[in-house]
Protein backbone atom coordinates (compact mmCIF):
# COMPACT_ATOMS: atom_id res chain seq x y z
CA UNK A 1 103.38 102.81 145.22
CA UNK A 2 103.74 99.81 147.31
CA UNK A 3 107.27 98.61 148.42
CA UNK A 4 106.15 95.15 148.05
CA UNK A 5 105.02 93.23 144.90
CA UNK A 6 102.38 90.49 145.11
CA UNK A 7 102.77 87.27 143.27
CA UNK A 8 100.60 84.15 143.44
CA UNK A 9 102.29 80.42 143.02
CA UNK A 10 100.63 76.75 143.20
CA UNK A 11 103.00 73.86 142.46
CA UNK A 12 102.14 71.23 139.62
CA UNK A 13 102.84 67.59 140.72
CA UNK A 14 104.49 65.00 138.71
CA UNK A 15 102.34 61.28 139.65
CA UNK A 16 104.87 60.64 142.21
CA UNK A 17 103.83 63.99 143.80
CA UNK A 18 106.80 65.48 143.49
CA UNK A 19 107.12 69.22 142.52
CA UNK A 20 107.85 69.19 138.27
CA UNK A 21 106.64 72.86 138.10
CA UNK A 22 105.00 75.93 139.03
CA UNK A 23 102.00 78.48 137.68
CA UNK A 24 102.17 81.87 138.57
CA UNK A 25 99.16 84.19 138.71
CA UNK A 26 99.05 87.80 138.70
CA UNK A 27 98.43 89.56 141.55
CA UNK A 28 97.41 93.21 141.71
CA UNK A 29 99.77 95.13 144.86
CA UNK A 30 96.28 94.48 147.15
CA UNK A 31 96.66 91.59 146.39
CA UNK A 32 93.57 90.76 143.98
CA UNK A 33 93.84 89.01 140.79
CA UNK A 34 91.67 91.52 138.68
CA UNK A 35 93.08 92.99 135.35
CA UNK A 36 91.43 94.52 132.54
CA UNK A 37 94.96 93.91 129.78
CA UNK A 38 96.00 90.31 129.67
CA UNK A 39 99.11 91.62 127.86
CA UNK A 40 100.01 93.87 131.01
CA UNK A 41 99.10 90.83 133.35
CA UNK A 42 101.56 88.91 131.77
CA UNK A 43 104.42 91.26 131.39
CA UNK A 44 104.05 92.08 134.93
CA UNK A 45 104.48 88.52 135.82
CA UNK A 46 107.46 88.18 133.62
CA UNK A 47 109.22 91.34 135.06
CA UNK A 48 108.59 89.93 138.88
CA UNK A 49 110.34 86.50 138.08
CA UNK A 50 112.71 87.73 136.28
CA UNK A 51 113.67 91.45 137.17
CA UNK A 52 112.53 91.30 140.51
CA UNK A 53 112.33 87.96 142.52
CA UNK A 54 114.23 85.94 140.58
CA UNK A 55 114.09 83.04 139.52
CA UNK A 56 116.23 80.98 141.45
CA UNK A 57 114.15 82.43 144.66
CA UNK A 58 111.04 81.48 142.56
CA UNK A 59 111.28 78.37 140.53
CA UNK A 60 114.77 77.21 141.56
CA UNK A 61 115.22 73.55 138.62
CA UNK A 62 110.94 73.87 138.14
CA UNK A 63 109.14 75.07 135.32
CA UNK A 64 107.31 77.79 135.26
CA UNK A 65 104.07 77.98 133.76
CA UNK A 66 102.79 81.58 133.10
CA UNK A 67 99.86 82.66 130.67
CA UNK A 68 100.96 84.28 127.70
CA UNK A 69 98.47 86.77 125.76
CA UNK A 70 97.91 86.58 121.52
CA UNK A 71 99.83 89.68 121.09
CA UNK A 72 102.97 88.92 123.30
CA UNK A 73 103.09 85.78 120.47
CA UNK A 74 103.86 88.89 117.78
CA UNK A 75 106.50 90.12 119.80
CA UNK A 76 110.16 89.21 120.66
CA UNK A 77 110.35 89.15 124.54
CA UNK A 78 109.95 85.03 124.38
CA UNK A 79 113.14 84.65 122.77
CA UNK A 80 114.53 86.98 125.98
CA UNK A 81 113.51 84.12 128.00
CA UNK A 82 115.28 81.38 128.96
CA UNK A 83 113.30 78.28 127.34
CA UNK A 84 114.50 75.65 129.97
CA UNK A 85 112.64 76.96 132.79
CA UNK A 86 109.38 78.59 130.99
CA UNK A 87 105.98 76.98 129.47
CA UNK A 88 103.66 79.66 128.22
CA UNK A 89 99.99 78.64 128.63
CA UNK A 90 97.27 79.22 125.61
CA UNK A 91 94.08 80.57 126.81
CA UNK A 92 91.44 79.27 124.77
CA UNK A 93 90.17 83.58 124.52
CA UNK A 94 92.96 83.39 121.89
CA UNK A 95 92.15 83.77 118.19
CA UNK A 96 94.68 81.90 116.07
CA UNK A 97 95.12 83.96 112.83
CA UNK A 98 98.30 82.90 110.87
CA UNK A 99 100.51 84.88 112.28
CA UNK A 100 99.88 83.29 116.20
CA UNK A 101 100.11 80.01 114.23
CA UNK A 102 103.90 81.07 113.25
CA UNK A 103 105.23 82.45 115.93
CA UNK A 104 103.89 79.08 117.50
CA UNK A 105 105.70 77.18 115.52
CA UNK A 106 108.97 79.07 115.37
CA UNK A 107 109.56 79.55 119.07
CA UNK A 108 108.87 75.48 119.45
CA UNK A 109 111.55 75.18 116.58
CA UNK A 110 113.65 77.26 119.30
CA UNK A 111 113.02 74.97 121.86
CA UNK A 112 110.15 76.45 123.79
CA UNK A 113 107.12 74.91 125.41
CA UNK A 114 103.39 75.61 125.01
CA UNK A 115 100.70 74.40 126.59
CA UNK A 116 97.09 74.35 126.21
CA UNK A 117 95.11 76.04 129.21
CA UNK A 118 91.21 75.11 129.98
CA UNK A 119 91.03 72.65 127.20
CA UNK A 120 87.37 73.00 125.66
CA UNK A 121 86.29 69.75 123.92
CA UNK A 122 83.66 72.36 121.56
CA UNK A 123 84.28 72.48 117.85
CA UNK A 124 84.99 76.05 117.83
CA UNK A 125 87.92 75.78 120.04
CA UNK A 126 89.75 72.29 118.17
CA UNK A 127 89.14 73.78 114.87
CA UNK A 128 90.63 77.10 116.55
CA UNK A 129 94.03 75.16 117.71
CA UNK A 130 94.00 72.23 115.49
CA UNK A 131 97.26 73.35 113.58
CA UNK A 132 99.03 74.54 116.31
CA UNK A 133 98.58 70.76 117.91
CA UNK A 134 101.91 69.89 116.53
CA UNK A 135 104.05 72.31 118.26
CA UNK A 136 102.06 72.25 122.23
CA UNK A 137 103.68 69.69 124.66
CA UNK A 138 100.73 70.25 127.52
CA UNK A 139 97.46 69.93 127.56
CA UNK A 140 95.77 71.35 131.11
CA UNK A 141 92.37 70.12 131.54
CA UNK A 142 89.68 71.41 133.74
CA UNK A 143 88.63 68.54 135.92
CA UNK A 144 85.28 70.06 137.27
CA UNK A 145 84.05 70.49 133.45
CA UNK A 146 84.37 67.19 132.39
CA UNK A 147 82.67 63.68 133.12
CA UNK A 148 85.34 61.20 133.91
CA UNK A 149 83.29 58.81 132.02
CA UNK A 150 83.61 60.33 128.70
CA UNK A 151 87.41 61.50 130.02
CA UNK A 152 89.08 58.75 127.22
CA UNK A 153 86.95 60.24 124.47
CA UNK A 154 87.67 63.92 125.07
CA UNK A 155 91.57 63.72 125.88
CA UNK A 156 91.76 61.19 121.90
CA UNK A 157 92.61 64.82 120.02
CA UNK A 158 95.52 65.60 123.12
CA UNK A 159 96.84 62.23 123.38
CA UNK A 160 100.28 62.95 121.98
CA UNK A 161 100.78 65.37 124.83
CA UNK A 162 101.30 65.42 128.11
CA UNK A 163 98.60 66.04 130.14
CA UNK A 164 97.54 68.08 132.95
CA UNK A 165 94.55 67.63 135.25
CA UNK A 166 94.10 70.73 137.35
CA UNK A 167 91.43 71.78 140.13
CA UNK A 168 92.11 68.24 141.57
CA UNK A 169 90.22 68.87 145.00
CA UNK A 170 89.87 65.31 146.11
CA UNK A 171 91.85 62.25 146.39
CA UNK A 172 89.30 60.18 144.01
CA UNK A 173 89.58 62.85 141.33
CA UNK A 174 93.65 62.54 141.39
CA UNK A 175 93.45 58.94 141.32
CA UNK A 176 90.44 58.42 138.16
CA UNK A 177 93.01 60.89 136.30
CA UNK A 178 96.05 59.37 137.02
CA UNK A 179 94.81 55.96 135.96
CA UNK A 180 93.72 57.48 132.36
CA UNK A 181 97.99 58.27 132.09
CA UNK A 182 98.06 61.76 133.47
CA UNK A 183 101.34 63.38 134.01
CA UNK A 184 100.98 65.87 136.10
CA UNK A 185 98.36 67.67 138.65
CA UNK A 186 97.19 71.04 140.35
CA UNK A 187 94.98 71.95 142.93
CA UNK A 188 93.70 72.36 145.96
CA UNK A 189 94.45 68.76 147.18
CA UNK A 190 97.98 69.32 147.06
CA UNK A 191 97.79 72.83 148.00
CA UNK A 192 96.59 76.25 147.24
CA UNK A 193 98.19 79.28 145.40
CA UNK A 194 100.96 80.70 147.83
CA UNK A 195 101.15 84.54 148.00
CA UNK A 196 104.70 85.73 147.24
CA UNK A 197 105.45 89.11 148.93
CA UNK A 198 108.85 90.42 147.86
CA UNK A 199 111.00 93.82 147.84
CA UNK A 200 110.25 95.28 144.61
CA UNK A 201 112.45 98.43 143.20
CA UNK A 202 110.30 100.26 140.23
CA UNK A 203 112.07 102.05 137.63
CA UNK A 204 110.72 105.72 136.81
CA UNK A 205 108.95 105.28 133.39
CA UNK A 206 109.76 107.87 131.77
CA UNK A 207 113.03 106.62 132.09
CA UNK A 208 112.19 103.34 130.34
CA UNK A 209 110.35 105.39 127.58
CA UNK A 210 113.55 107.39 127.44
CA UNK A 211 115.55 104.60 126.67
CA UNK A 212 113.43 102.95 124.85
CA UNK A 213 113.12 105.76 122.23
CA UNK A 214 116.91 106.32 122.32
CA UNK A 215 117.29 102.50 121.41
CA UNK A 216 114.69 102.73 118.64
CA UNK A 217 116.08 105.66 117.30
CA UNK A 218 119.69 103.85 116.60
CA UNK A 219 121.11 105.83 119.72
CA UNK A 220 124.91 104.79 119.80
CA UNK A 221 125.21 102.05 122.54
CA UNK A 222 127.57 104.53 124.41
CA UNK A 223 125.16 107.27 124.87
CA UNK A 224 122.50 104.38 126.40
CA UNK A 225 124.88 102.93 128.48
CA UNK A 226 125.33 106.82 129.94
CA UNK A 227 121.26 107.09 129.84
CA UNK A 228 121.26 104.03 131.91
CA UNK A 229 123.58 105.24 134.50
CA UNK A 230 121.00 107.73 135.25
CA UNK A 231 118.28 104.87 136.26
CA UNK A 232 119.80 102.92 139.23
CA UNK A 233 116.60 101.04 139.59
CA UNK A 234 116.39 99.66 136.03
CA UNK A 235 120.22 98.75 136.28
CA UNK A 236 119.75 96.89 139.14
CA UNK A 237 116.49 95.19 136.80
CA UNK A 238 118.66 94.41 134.35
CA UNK A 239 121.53 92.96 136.68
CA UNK A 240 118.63 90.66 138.39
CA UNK A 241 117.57 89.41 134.87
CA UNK A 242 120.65 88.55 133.67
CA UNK A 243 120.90 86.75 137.36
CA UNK A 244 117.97 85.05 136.60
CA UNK A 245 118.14 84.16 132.63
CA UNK A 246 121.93 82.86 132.61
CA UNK A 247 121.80 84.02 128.31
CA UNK A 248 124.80 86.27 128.47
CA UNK A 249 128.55 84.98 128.99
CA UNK A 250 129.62 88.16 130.94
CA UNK A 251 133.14 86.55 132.39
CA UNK A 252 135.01 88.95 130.46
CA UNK A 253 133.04 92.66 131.83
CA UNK A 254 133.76 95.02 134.44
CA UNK A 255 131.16 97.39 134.05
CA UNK A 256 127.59 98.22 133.87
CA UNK A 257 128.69 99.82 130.00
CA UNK A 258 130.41 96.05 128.83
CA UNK A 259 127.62 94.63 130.01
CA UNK A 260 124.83 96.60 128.01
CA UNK A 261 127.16 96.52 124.84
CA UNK A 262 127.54 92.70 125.26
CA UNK A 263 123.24 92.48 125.68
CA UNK A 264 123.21 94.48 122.45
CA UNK A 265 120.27 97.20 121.30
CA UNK A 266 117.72 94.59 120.33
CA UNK A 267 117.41 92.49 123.71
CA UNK A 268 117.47 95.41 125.52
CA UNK A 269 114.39 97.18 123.21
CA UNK A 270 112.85 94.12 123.94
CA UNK A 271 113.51 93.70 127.90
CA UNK A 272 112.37 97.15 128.08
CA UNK A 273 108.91 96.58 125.96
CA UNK A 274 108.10 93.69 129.11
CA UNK A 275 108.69 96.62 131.33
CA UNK A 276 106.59 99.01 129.29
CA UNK A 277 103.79 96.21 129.12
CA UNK A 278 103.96 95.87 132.70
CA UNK A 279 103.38 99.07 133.66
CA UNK A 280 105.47 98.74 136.71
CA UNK A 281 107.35 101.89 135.81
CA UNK A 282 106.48 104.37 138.62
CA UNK A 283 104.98 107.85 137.78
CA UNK A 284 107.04 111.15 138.00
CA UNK A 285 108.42 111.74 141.61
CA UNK A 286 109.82 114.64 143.49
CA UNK A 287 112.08 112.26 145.62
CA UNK A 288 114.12 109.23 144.98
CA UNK A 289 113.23 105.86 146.60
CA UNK A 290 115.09 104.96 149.52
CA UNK A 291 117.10 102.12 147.90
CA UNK A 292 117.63 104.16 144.98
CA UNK A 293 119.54 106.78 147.40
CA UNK A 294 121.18 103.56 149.01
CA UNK A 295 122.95 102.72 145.71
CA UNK A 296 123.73 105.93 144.53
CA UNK A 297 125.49 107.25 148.36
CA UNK A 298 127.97 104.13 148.16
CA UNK A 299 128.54 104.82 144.04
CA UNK A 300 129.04 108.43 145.51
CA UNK A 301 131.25 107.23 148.18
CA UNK A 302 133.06 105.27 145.78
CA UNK A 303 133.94 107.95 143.42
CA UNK A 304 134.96 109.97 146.12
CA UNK A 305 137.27 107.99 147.43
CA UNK A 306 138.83 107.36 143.85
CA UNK A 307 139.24 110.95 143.17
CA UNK A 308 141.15 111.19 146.47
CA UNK A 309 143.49 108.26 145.68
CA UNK A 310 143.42 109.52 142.19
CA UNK A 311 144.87 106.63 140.62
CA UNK A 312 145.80 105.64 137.16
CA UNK A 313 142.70 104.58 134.86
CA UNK A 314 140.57 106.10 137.29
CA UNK A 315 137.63 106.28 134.69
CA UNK A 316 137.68 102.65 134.46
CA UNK A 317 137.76 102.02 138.04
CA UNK A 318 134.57 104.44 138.43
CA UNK A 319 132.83 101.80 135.71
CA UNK A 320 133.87 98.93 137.89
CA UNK A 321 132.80 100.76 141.29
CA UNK A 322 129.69 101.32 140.17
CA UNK A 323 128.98 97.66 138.95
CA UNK A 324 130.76 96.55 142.32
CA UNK A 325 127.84 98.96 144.06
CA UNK A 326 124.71 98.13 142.02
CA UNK A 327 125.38 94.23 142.45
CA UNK A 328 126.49 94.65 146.38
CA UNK A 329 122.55 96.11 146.51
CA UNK A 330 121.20 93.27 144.96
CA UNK A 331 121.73 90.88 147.63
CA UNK A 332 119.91 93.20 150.44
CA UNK A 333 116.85 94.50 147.89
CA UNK A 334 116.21 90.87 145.90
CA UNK A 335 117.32 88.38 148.56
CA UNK A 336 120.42 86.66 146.41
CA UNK A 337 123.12 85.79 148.04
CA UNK A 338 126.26 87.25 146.68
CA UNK A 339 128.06 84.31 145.85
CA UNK A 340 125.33 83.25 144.23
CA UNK A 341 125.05 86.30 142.42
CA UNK A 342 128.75 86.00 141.24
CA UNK A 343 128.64 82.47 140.29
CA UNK A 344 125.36 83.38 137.88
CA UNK A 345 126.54 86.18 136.16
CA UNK A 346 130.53 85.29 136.26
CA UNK A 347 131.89 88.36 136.35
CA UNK A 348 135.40 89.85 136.16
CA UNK A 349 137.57 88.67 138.43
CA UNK A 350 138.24 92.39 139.46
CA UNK A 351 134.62 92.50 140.60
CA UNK A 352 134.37 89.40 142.99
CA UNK A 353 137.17 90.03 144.69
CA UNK A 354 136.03 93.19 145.39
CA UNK A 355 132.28 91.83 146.80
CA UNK A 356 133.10 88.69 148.04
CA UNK A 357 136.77 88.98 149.95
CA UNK A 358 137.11 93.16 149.67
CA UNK A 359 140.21 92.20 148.39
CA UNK A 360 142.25 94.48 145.53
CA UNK A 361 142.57 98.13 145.47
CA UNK A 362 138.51 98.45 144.53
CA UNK A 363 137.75 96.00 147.50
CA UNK A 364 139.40 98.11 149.80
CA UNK A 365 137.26 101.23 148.30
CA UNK A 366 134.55 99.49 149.36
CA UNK A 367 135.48 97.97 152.45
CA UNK A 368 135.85 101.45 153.18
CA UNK A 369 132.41 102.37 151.86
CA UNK A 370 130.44 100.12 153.45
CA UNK A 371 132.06 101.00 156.77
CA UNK A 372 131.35 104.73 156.80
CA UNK A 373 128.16 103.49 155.70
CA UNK A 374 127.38 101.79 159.06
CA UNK A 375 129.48 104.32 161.04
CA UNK A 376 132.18 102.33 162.49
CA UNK A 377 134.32 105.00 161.49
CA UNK A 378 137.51 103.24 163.43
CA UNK A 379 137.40 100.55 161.05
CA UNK A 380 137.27 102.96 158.28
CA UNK A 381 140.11 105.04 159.72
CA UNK A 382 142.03 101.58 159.58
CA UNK A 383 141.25 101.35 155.93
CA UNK A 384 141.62 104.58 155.08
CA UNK A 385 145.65 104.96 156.24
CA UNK A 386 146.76 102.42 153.44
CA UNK A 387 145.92 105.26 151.02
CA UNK A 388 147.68 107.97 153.39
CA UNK A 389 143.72 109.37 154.21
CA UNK A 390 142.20 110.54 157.40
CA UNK A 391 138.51 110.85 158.29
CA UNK A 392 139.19 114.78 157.72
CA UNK A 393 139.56 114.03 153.78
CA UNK A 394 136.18 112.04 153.70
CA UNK A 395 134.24 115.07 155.23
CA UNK A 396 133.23 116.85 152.26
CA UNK A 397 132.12 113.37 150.84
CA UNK A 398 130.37 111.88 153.29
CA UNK A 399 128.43 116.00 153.76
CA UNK A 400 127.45 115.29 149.91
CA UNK A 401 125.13 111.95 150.83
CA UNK A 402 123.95 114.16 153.72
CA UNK A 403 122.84 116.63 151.22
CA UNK A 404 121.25 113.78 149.07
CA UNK A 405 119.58 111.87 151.89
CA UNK A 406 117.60 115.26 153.06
């Protein structure tokens, strides 16, 4: 499978022409927007924002707009979302039976947007959406399907929203809309979708179905949290989307286990269904990805080093190394800068000191770590002395990632 994921933006302009939002388009890894499973399609854009890219690297303060399928409606992942930077577009394929009409209404009762993609102007489609009007805040029209002359006639049912013109081409078309009180525009004027090409790191799915089942099954939280630790990629998935959803408080954790225990079962089951619908989970392999290696050498190295020092609470301090490694790999693999990183998810102080000044006995470990990791093995023979250790003691470690690596 490809190392890079494929991701299609185009900005949405407020009347000022300034940058109020973005819609993101699926893209398959060749970099073609064809799909067969509008559910999938969407979950895979989801798990690239969020999981993957980011969305600091993608939206930054923006919205962003992202088709949503009938059947994601039914489910929970919206509420795993965070509603200040999301508005899920309607097709008009959609059949509104009660229970789309609902869910509708109870996520804008939460505080999250709708909008209404391709507005049609037949009876079919207003007498489809008509009771959902209530609860939509955008209304995207198709400005090569309609006559601007009849333009104040068709928008009368959408008039309480704000409105979208979209496949603006030409400056006439931008201005005619924006005199008939149009908020906001797309298209080709302003500029065409942007390709986003970004590292992407792929779970193994029958991991995710692992832990899926283990979740469903009322697994105790402890035995997931060891499940997890198995699945370096998907920790690292879940570390980027709490990055990039801000809906966990996790100042007071120190480890990857606090961390799923404070998520709980029932965002996780749901975080992992997105994944599932994605189908981004990787078939079996005989070999580990490179990154996935990366990550597990320096929790390797880490360990080591701890048994060596052998200090007290040294269970603990293998929880915290391994956060301290899976979040030092998230600033090479999804581009976030580690202070940024740190501010976002507020972590135990334990933990920043360790990744952003190497202070405290676990930022020495890794101080340590990182330099036998880049053989400047006089800098680690610095290091090492503080803890009375030569280079001799960290043969049979650094012989084990050998081992692993071949």
């Amino acid at each position: 499978m490809s190392q890079q994921l494929q991701l299609a933006r185009q900005p949405i302009l407020d009347n000022e022409k300034h940058i109020f939002g973005y819609e993101f388009f699926y893209r398959n890894d060749d970099g073609s927007n064809d799909f067969d499973d509008p559910r999938s399609a969407t979950s895979s854009v989801l798990v690239n924002l969020l999981n993957q890219i980011g969305l600091q690297n993608s939206v930054g303060s923006s919205r962003a707009f992202v088709n949503i399928s009938g059947d994601l409606l039914l489910t929970d992942i919206i509420p795993t979302l965070p509603k200040e930077h999301f508005v899920f577009e309607l097709s008009e394929k959609i059949i509104m039976t009660q229970r789309e009409r609902e869910s509708i209404k109870e996520f804008h009762g939460m505080g999250y947007e709708f909008a209404l993609d391709n507005v049609s102007f037949s009876e079919i489609y207003l007498e489809n959406f008509k009771r959902v009007l209530p609860y939509i805040t955008y209304a995207k029209f198709d400005t090569t399907a309609i006559d601007i002359e009849q333009l104040p006639e068709k928008i009368e049912p959408y008039k309480d929203m704000k409105l979208i013109a979209q496949k603006v081409e030409i400056p006439e078309v931008y201005e005619a809309y924006k005199a008939h009180n149009f908020s906001y525009f797309q298209g080709y004027f302003f500029a065409k979708p942007h390709m986003i090409q970004h590292n992407r790191l792929d779970p193994k799915h029958l991991g995710v179905i692992r832990l899926f089942n283990m979740l469903q099954s009322d697994t105790p939280i402890a035995q997931v949290s060891n499940e997890f630790e198995k699945h370096n990629e998907l920790s690292m998935q879940l570390l980027q989307y709490l990055n990039s959803t801000s809906l966990f408080n996790l100042s007071e954790t120190s480890s990857l286990r606090e961390i799923i225990e404070l998520v709980g079962k029932h965002k996780l089951l749901q975080w992992l269904l997105m994944i599932i619908y994605s189908k981004s989970g990787k078939d079996i392999q005989t070999t580990k990805s490179p990154l996935s290696l990366m990550v597990q050498n320096r929790i390797d190295i880490m360990y080591g080093i701890l048994e060596l020092v052998n200090p007290y609470d040294i269970e603990k301090l293998k929880d915290q190394a391994r956060l301290i490694s899976l979040l030092s790999l998230l600033e090479s693999v999804f581009n976030v800068p580690m202070a940024t990183i740190i501010q976002s998810l507020d972590v135990d102080s334990v933990i920043e000191e360790a990744l952003l000044s190497k202070s405290g006995k676990l930022g020495r470990v890794y101080a340590i770590t990182l330099s036998l990791e880049s053989n400047d093995y006089s800098t680690a023979q610095v290091l090492l002395r503080s803890y009375q250790l030569t280079m001799d003691d960290m043969k049979e470690i650094l012989n084990k990632t050998l081992e692993m690596k071949e």
